[in-house]
N, C-alpha and C. Protein backbone atom coordinates (compact mmCIF):
# COMPACT_ATOMS: atom_id res chain seq x y z
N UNK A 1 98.79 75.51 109.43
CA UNK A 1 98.58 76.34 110.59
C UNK A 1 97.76 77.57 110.18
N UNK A 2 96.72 78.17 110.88
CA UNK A 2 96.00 78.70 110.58
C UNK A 2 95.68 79.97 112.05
N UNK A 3 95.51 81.36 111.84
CA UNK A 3 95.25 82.22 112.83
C UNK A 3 94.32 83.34 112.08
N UNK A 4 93.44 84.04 113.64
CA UNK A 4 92.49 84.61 112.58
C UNK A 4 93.21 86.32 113.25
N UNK A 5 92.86 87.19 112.43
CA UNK A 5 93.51 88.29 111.56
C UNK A 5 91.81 89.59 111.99
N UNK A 6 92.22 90.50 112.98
CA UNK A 6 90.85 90.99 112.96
C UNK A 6 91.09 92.40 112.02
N UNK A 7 89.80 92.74 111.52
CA UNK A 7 89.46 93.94 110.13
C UNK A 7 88.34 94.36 110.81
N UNK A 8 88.08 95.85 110.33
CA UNK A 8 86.91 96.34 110.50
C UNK A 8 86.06 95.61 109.05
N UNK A 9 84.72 95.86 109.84
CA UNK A 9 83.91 95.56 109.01
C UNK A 9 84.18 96.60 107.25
N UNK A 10 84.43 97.72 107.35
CA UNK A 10 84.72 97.99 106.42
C UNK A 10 85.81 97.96 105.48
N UNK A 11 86.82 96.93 106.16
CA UNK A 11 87.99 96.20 105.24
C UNK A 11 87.30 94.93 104.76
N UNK A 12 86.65 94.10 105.47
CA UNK A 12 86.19 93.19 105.35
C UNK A 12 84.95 93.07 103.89
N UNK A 13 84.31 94.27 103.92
CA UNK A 13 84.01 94.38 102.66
C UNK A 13 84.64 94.67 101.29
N UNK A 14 85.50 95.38 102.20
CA UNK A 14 86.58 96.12 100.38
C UNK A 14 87.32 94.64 99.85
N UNK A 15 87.77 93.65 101.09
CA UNK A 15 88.47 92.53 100.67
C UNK A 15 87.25 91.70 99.81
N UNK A 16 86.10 91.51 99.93
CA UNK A 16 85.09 91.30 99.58
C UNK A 16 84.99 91.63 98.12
N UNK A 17 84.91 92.64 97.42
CA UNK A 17 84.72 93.39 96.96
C UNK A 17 85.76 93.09 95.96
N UNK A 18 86.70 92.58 96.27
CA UNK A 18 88.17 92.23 95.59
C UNK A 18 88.51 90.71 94.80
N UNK A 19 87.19 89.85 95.72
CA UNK A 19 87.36 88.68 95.10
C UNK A 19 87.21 88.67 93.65
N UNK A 20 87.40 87.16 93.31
CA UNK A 20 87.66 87.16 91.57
C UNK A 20 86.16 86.93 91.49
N UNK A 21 86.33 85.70 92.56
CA UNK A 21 85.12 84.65 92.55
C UNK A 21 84.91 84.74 93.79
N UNK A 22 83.57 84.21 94.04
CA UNK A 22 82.62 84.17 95.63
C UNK A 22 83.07 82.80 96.20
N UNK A 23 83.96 82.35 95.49
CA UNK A 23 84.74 80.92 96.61
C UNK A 23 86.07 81.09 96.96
N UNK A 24 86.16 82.41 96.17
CA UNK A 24 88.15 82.86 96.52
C UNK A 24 88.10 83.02 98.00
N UNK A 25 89.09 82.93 98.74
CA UNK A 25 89.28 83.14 100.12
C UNK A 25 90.00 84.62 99.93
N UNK A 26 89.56 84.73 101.53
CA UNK A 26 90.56 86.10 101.51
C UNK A 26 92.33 85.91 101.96
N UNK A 27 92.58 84.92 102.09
CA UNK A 27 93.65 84.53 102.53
C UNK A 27 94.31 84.59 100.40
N UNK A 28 93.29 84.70 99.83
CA UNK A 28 93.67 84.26 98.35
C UNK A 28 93.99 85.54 97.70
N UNK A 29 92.92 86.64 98.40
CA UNK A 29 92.89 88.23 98.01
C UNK A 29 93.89 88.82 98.46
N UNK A 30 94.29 88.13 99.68
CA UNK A 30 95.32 89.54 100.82
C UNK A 30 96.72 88.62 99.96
N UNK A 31 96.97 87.66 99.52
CA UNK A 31 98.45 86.90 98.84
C UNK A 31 98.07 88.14 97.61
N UNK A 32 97.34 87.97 96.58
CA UNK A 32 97.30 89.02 95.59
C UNK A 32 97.94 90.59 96.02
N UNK A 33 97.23 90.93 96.30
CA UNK A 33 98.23 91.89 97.63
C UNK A 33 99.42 92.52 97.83
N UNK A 34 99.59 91.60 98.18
CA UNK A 34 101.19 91.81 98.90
C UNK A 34 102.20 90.88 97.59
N UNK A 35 101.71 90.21 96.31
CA UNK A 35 102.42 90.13 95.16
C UNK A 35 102.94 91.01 94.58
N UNK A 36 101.68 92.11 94.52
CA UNK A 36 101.23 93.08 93.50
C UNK A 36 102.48 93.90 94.35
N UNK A 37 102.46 94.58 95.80
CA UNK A 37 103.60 95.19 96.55
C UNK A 37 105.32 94.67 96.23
N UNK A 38 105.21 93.03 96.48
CA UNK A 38 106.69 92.85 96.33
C UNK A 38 106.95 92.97 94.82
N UNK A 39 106.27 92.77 93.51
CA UNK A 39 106.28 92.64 92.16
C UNK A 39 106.73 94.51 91.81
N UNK A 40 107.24 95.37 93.17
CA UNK A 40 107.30 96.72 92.34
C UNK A 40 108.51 96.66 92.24
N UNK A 41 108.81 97.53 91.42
CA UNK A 41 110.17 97.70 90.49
C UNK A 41 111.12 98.22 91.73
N UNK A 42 111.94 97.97 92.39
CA UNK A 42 113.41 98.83 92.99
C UNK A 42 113.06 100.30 92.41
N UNK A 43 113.04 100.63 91.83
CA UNK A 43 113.45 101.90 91.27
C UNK A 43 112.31 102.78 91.74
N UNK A 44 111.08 102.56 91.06
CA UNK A 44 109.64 103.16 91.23
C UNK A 44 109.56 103.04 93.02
N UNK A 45 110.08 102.08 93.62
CA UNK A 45 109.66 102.30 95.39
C UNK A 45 110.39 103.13 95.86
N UNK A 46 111.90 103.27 95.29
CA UNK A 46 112.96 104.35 95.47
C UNK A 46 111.86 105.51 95.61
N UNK A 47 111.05 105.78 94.06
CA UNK A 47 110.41 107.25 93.76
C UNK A 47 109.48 107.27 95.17
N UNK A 48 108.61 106.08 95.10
CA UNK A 48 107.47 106.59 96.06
C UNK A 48 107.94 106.91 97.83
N UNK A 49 108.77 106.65 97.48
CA UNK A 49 109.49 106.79 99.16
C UNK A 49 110.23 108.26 99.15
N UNK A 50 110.66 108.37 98.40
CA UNK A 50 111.00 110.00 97.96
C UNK A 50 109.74 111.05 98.24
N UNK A 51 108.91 110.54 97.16
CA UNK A 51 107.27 111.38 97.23
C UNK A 51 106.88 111.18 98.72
N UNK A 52 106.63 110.61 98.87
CA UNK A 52 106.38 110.27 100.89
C UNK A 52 107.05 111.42 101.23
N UNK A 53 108.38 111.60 101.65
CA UNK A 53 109.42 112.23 102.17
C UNK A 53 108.74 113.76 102.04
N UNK A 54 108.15 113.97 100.50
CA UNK A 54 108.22 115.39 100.19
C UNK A 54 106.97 115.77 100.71
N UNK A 55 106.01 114.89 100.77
CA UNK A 55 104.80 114.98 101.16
C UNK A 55 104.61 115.64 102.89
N UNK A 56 105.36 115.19 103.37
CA UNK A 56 105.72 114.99 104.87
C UNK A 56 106.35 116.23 105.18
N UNK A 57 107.12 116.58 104.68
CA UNK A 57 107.97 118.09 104.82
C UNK A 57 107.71 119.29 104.25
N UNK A 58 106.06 118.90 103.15
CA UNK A 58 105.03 120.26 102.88
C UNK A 58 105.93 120.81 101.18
N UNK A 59 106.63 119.65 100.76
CA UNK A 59 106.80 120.23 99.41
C UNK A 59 106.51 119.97 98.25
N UNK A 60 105.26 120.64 98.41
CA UNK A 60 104.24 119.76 97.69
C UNK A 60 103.92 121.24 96.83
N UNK A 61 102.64 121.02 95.66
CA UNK A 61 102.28 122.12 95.18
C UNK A 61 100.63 122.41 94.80
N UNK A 62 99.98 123.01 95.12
CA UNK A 62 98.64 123.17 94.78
C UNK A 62 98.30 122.87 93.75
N UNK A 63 96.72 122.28 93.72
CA UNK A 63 96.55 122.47 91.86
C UNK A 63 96.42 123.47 91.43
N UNK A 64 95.88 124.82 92.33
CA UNK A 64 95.51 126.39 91.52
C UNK A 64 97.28 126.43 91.23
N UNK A 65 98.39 126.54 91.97
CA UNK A 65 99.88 126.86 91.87
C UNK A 65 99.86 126.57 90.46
N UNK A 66 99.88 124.84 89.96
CA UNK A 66 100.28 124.01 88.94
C UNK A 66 99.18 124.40 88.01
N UNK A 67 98.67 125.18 88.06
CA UNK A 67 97.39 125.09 87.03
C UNK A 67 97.72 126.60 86.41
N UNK A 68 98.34 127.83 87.21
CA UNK A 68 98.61 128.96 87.64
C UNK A 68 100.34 129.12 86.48
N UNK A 69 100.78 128.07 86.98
CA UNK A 69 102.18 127.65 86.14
C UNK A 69 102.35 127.54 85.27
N UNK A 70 101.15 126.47 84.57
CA UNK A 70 101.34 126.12 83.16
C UNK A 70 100.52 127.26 82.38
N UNK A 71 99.56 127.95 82.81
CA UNK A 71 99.21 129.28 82.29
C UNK A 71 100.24 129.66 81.56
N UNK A 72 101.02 130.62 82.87
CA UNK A 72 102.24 131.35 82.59
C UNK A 72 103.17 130.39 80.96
N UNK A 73 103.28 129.56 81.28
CA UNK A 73 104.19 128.74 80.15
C UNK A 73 103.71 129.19 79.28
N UNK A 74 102.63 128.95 78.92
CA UNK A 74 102.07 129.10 77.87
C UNK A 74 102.10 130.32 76.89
């Protein structure tokens, strides 16, 4: 069974862009994909879902701040 899946033209290139080979399908690129997504560790998606969270609620830190910081350490 087979359905078609619409992309902007500029996904359509990045998937492009991704093949191994010029006979890979993209049905072959977008499985790579979503491997590479389910293949993440429990733990590390814990983190990035955390980072999301902090991102979202502005607690975040500049690079002059962090750059400003490790000065001081020093």
């Amino acid at each position: 069974m087979y359905t078609t899946i619409k992309v902007s033209r500029d996904m359509k290139e990045i998937l492009e862009n991704m093949k191994i080979s010029p006979s890979e399908s993209y049905e072959d690129v977008i499985w790579d994909l979503i491997e590479d997504h389910l293949e993440l560790n429990p733990e590390f998606r814990k983190s990035l879902e955390l980072a999301e969270r902090e991102i979202e609620e502005g607690k975040t830190v500049s690079m002059a701040e962090l750059l400003e910081e490790l000065e001081e350490t020093q």
